[in-house]
C-alpha atoms as a PDB file:
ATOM      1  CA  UNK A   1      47.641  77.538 111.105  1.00  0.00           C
ATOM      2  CA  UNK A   2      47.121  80.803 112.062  1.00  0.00           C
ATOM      3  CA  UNK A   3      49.754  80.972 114.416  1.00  0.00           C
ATOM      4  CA  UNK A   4      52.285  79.426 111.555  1.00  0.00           C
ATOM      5  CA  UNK A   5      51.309  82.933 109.676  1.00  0.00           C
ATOM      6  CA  UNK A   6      51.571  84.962 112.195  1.00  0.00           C
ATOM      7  CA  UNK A   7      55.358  83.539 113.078  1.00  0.00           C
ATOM      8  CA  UNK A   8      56.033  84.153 109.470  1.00  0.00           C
ATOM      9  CA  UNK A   9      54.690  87.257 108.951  1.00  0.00           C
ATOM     10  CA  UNK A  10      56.820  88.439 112.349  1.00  0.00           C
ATOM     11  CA  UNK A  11      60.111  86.766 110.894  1.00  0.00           C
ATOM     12  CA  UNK A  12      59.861  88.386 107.685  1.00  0.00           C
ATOM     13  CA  UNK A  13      58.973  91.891 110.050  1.00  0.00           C
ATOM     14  CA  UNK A  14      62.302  91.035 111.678  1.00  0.00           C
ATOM     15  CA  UNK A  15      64.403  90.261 108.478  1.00  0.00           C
ATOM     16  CA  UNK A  16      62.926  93.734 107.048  1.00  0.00           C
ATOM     17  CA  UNK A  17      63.910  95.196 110.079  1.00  0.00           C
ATOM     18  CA  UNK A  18      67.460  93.972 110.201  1.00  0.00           C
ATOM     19  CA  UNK A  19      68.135  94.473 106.263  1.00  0.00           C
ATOM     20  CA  UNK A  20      67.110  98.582 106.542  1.00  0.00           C
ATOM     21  CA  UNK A  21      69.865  98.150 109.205  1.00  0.00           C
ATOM     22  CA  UNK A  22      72.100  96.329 107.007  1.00  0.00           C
ATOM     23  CA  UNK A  23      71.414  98.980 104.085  1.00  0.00           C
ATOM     24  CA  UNK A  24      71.750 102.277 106.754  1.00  0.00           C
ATOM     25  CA  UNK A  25      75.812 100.224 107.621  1.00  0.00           C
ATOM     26  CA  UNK A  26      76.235  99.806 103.745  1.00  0.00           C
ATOM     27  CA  UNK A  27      75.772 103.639 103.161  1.00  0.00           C
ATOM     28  CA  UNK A  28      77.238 104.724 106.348  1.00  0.00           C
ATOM     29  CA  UNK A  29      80.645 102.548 104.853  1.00  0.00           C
ATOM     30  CA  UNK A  30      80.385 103.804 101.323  1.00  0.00           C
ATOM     31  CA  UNK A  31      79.839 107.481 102.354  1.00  0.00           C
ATOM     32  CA  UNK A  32      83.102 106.512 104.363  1.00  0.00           C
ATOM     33  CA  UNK A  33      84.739 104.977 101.168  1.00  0.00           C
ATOM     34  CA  UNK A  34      83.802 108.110  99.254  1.00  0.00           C
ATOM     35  CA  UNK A  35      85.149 110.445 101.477  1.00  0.00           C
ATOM     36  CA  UNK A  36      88.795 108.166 102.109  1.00  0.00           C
ATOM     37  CA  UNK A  37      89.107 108.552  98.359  1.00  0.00           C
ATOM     38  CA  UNK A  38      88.057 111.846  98.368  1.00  0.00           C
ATOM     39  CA  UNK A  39      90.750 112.837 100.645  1.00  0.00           C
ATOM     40  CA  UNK A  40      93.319 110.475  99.077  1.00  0.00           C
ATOM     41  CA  UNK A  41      92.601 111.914  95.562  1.00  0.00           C
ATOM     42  CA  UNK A  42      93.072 115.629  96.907  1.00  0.00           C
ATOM     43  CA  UNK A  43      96.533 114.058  98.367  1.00  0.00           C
ATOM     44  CA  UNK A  44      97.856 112.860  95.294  1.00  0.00           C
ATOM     45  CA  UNK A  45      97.131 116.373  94.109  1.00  0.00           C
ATOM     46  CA  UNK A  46      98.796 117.629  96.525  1.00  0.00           C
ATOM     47  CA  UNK A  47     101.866 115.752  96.149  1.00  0.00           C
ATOM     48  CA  UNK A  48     101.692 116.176  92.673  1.00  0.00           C
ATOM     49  CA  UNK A  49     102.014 119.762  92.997  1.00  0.00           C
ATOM     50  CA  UNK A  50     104.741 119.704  95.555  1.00  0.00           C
ATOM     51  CA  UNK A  51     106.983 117.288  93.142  1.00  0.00           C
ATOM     52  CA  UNK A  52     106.119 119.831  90.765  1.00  0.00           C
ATOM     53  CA  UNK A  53     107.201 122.399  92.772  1.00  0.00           C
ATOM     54  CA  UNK A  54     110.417 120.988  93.862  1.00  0.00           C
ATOM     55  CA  UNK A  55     111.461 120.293  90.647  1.00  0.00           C
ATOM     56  CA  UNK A  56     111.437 124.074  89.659  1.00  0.00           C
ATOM     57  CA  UNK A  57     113.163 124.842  92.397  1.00  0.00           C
ATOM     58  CA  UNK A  58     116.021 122.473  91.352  1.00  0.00           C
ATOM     59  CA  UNK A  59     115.758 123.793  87.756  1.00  0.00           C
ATOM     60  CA  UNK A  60     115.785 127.379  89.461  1.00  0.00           C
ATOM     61  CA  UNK A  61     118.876 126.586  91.507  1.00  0.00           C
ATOM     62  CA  UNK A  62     120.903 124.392  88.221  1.00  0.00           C
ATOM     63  CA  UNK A  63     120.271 127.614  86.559  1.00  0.00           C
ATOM     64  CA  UNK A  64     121.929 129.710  88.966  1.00  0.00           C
ATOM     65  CA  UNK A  65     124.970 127.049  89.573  1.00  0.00           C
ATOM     66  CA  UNK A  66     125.992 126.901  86.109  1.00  0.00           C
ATOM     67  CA  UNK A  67     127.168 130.418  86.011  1.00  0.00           C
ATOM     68  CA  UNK A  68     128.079 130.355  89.530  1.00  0.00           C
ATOM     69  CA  UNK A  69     131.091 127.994  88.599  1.00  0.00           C
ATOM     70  CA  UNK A  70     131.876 130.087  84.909  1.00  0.00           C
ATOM     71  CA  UNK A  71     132.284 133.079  87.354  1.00  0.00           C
ATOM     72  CA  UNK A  72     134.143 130.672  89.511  1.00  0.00           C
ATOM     73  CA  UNK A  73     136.152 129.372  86.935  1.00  0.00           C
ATOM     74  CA  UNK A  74     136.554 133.121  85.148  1.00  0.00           C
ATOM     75  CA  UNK A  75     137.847 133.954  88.851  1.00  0.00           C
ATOM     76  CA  UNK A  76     140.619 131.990  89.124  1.00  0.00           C
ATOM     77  CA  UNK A  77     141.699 132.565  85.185  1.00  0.00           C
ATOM     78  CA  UNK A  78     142.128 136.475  86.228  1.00  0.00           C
ATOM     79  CA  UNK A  79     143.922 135.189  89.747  1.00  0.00           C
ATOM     80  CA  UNK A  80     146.093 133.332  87.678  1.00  0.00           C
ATOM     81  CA  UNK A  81     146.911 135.791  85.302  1.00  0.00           C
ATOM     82  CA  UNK A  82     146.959 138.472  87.674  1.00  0.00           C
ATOM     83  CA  UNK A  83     150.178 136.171  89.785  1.00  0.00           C
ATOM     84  CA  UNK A  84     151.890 136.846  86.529  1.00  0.00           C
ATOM     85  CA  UNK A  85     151.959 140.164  86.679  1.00  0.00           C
ATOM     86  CA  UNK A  86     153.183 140.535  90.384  1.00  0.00           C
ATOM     87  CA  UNK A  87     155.914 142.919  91.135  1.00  0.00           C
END
């Protein structure tokens, strides 16, 4: 009987042995999680701040096209009016 414990007693050893492993993978792979969604949260900032960006610059350049074409438009009034005129 003593040799039944002492097979036990080594298998249990062997499955405490193996589940510290199992536990050192399941931190190594949730540190890993952690930092994946670390970096993919400080992407989505990122890109946030780039759309962000890119739409001032198109507000930026709308507000310099609209009186781009008045002048435009204004322009070709005064060419108009100044083909009247010719001698």
């Amino acid at each position: 009987m003593s040799d039944s414990v002492k097979q036990i007693v080594e298998s249990i050893l062997a499955i405490n042995k193996e589940m510290d492993v199992m536990t050192s993978y399941n931190k190594l792979i949730s540190e890993g999680i952690e930092s994946a969604s670390s970096v993919s949260e400080q992407t989505a900032a990122s890109v946030q701040e780039i759309a962000s960006s890119i739409d001032e610059h198109i507000k930026a350049i709308a507000d310099v096209a609209n009186p781009a074409e008045t002048l435009t438009e204004l322009n070709r009034d005064l060419i108009s009016l100044m083909h009247k005129y010719t001698l």
